[in-house]
C-alpha atoms as a PDB file:
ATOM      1  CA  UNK A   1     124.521 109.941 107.095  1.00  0.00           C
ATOM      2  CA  UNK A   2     126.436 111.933 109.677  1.00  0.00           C
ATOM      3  CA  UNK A   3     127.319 114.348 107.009  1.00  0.00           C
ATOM      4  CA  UNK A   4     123.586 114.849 105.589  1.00  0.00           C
ATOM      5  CA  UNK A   5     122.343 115.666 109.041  1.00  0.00           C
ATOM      6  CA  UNK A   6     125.113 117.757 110.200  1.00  0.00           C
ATOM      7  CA  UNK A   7     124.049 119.922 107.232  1.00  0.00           C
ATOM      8  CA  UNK A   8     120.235 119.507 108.097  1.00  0.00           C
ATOM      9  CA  UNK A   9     121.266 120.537 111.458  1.00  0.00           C
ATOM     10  CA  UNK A  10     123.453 124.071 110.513  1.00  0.00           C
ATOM     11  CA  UNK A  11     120.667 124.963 108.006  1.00  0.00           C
ATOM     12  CA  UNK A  12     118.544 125.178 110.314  1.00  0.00           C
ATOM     13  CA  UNK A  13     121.595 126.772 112.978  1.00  0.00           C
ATOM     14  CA  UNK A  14     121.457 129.555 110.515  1.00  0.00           C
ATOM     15  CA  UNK A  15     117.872 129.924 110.441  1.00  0.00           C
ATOM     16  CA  UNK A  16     117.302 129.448 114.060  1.00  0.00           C
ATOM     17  CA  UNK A  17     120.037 132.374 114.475  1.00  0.00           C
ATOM     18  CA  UNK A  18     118.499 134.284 112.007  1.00  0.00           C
ATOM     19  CA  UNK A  19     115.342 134.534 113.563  1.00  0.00           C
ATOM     20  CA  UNK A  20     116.811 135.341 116.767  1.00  0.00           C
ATOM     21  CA  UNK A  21     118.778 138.165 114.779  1.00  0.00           C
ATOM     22  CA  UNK A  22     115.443 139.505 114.107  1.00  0.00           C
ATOM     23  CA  UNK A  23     114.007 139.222 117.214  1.00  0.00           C
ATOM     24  CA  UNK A  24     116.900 141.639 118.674  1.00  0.00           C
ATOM     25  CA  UNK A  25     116.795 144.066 115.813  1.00  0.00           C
ATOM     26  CA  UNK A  26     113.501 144.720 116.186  1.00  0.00           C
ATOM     27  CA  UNK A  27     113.909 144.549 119.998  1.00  0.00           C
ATOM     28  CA  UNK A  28     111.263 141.920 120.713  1.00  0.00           C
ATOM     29  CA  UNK A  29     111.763 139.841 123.619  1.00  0.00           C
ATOM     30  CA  UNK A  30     110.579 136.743 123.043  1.00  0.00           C
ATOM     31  CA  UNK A  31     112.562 133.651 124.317  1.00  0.00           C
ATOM     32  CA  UNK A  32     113.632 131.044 122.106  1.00  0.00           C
ATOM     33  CA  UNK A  33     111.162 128.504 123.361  1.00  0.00           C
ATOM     34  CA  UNK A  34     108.329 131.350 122.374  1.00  0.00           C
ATOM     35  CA  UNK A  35     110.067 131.808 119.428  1.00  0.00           C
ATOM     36  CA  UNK A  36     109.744 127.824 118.252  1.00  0.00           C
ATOM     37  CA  UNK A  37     106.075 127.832 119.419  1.00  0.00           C
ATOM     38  CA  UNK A  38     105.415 130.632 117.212  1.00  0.00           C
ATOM     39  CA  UNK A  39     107.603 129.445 114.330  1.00  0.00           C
ATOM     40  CA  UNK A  40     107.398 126.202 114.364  1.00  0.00           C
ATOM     41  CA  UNK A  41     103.012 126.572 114.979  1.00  0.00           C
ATOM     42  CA  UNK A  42     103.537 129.265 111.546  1.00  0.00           C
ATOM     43  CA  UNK A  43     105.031 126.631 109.815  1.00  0.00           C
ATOM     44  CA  UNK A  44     102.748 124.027 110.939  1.00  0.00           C
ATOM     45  CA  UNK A  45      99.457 125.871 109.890  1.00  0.00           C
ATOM     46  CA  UNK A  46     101.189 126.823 106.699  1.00  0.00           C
ATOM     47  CA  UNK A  47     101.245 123.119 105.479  1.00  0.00           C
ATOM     48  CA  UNK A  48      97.826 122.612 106.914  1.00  0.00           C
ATOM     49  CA  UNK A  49      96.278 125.428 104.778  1.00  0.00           C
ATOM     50  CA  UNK A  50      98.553 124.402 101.847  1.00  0.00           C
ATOM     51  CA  UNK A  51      97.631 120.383 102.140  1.00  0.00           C
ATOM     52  CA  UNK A  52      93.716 120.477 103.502  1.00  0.00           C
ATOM     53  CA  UNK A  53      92.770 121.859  99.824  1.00  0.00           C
ATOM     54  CA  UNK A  54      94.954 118.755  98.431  1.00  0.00           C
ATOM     55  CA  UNK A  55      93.780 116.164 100.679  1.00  0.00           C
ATOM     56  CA  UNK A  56      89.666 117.573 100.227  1.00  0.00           C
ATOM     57  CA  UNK A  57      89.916 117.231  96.309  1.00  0.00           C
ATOM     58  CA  UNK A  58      91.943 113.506  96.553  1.00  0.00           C
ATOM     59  CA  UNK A  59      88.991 112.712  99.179  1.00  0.00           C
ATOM     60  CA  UNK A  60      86.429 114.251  96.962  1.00  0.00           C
ATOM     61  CA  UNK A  61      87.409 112.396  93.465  1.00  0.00           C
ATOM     62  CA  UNK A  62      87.839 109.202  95.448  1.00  0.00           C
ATOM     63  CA  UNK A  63      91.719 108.880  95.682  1.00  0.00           C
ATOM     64  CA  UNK A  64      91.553 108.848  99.714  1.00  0.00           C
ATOM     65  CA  UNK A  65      94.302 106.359  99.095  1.00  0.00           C
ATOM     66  CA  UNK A  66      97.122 108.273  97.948  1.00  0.00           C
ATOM     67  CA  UNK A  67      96.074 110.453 101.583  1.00  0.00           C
ATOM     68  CA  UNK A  68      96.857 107.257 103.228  1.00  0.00           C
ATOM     69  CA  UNK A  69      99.851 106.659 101.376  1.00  0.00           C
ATOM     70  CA  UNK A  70     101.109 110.273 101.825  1.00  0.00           C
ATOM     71  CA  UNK A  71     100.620 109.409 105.638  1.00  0.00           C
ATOM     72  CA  UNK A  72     102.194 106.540 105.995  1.00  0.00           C
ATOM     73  CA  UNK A  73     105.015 107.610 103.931  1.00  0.00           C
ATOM     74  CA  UNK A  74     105.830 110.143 106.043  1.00  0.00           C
ATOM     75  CA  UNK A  75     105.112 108.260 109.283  1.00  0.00           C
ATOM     76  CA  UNK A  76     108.021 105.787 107.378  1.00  0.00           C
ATOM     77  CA  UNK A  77     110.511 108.610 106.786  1.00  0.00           C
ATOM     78  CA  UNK A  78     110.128 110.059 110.306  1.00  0.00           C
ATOM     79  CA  UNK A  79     110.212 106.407 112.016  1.00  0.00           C
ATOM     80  CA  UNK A  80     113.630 105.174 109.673  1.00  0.00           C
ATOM     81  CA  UNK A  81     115.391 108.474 110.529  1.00  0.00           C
ATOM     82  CA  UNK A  82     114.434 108.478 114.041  1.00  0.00           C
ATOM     83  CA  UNK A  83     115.914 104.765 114.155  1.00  0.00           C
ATOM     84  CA  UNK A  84     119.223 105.576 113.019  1.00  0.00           C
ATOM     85  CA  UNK A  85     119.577 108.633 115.073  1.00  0.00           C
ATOM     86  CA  UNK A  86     118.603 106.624 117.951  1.00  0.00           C
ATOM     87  CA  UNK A  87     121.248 104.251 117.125  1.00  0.00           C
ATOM     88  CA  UNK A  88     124.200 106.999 116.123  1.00  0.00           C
ATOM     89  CA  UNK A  89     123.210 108.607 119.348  1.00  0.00           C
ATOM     90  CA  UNK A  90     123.514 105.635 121.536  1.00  0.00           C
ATOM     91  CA  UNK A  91     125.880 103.194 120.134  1.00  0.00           C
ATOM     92  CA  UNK A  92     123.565 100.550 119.164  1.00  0.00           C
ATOM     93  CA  UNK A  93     124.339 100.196 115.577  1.00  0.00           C
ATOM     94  CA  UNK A  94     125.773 102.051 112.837  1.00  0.00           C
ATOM     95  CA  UNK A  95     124.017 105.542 111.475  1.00  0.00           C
ATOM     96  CA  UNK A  96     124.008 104.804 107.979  1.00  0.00           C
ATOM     97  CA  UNK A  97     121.821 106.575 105.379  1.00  0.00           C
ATOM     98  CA  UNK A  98     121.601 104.026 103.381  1.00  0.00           C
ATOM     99  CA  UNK A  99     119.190 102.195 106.187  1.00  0.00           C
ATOM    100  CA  UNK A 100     116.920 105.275 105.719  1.00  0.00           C
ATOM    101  CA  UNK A 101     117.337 104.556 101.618  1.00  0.00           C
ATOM    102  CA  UNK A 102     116.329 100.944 101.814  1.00  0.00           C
ATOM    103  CA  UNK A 103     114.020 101.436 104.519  1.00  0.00           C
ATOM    104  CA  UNK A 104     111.602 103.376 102.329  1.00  0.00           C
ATOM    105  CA  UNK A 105     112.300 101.477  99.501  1.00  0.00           C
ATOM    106  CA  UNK A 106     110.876  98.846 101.438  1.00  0.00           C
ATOM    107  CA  UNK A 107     107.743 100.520 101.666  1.00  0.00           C
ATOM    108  CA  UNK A 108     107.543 101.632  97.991  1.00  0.00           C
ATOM    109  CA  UNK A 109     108.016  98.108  96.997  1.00  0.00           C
ATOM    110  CA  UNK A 110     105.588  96.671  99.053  1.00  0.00           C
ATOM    111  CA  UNK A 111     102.941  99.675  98.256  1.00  0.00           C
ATOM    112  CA  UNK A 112     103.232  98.697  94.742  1.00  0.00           C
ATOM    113  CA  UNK A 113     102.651  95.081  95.100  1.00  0.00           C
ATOM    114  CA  UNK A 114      99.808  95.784  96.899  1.00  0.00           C
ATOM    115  CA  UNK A 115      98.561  98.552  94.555  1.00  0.00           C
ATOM    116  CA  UNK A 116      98.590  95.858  92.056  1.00  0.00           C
ATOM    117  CA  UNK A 117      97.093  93.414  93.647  1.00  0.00           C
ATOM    118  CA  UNK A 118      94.033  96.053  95.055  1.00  0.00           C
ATOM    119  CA  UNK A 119      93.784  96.826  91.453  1.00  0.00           C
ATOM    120  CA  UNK A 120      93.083  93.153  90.351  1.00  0.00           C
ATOM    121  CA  UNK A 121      90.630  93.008  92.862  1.00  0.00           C
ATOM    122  CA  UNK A 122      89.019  96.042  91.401  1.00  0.00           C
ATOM    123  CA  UNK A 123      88.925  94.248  88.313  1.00  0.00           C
ATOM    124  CA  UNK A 124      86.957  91.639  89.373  1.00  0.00           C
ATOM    125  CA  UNK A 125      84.784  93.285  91.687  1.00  0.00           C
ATOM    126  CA  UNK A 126      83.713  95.463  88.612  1.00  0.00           C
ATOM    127  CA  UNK A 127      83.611  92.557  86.340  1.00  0.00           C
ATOM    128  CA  UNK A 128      80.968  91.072  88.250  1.00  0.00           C
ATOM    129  CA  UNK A 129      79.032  93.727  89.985  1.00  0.00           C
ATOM    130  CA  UNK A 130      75.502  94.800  88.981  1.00  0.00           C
ATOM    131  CA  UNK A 131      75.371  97.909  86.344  1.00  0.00           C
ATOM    132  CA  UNK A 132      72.580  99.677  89.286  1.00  0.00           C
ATOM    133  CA  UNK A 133      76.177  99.027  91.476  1.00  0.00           C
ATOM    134  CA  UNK A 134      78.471 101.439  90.372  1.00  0.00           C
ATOM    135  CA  UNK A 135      80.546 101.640  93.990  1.00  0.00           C
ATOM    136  CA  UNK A 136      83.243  99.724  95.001  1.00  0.00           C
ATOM    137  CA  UNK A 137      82.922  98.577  98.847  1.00  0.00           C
ATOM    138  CA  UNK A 138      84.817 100.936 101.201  1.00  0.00           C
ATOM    139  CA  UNK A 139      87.112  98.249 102.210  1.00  0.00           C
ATOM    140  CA  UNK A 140      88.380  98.652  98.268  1.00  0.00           C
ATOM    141  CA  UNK A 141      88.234 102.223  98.604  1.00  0.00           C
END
């Protein structure tokens, strides 16, 4: 683990100090806390305009599910990794990667169980629904 985010941490050393390379060649004087509001707001924006097409379409064909899961995934990897960084940086357990690993394995498994279970109940619901009916309830959504 300490390995895999020492190497997180001088890729983005590198880029960081490129940046700032750039910044002095073409004698711009922005600080470095203007230069990770205007990188780091870039980069955001970037994934907004790339995603928001993704996530309309998903909504639009009815698969606002795998938006949820997508968000909660992430909200997972952020919360696992921010757990054992917590406890590398202050002693209070062992930074292991493998935490992270079966952390979000976790998840997965328990995603899938109750993917399978939502999808019996889709079964059923359809099975006995009314042909005029053709939605499921939004709690099945």
């Amino acid at each position: 683990m300490h390995t895999i985010l020492y190497n997180i941490v001088m890729l983005i050393t590198r880029v960081h100090n490129y940046l700032l390379t750039l910044n002095n060649q073409f004698e711009n004087s922005f600080t470095d806390k203007e230069l990770h509001f205007l990188i780091i707001g870039a980069f955001g924006i970037a994934l907004v305009l790339l995603l928001h097409p993704i996530f309309l379409w998903l909504s639009k064909t009815g698969h606002t599910m795998v938006i949820s899961f997508l968000y909660v995934l992430t909200v997972v990897l952020v919360l696992t990794f921010a757990i054992e960084i917590g406890q590398g940086y202050y002693g209070t357990g062992a930074m292991e990667l493998d935490d992270v690993i079966y952390g979000v394995a976790g998840f997965l498994a328990f995603f899938a169980a109750f993917s399978v279970v939502r999808g019996i109940i889709h079964m059923i619901t359809r099975a006995f629904r009314d042909d005029d009916d053709d939605q499921d309830p939004e709690w099945l959504r």
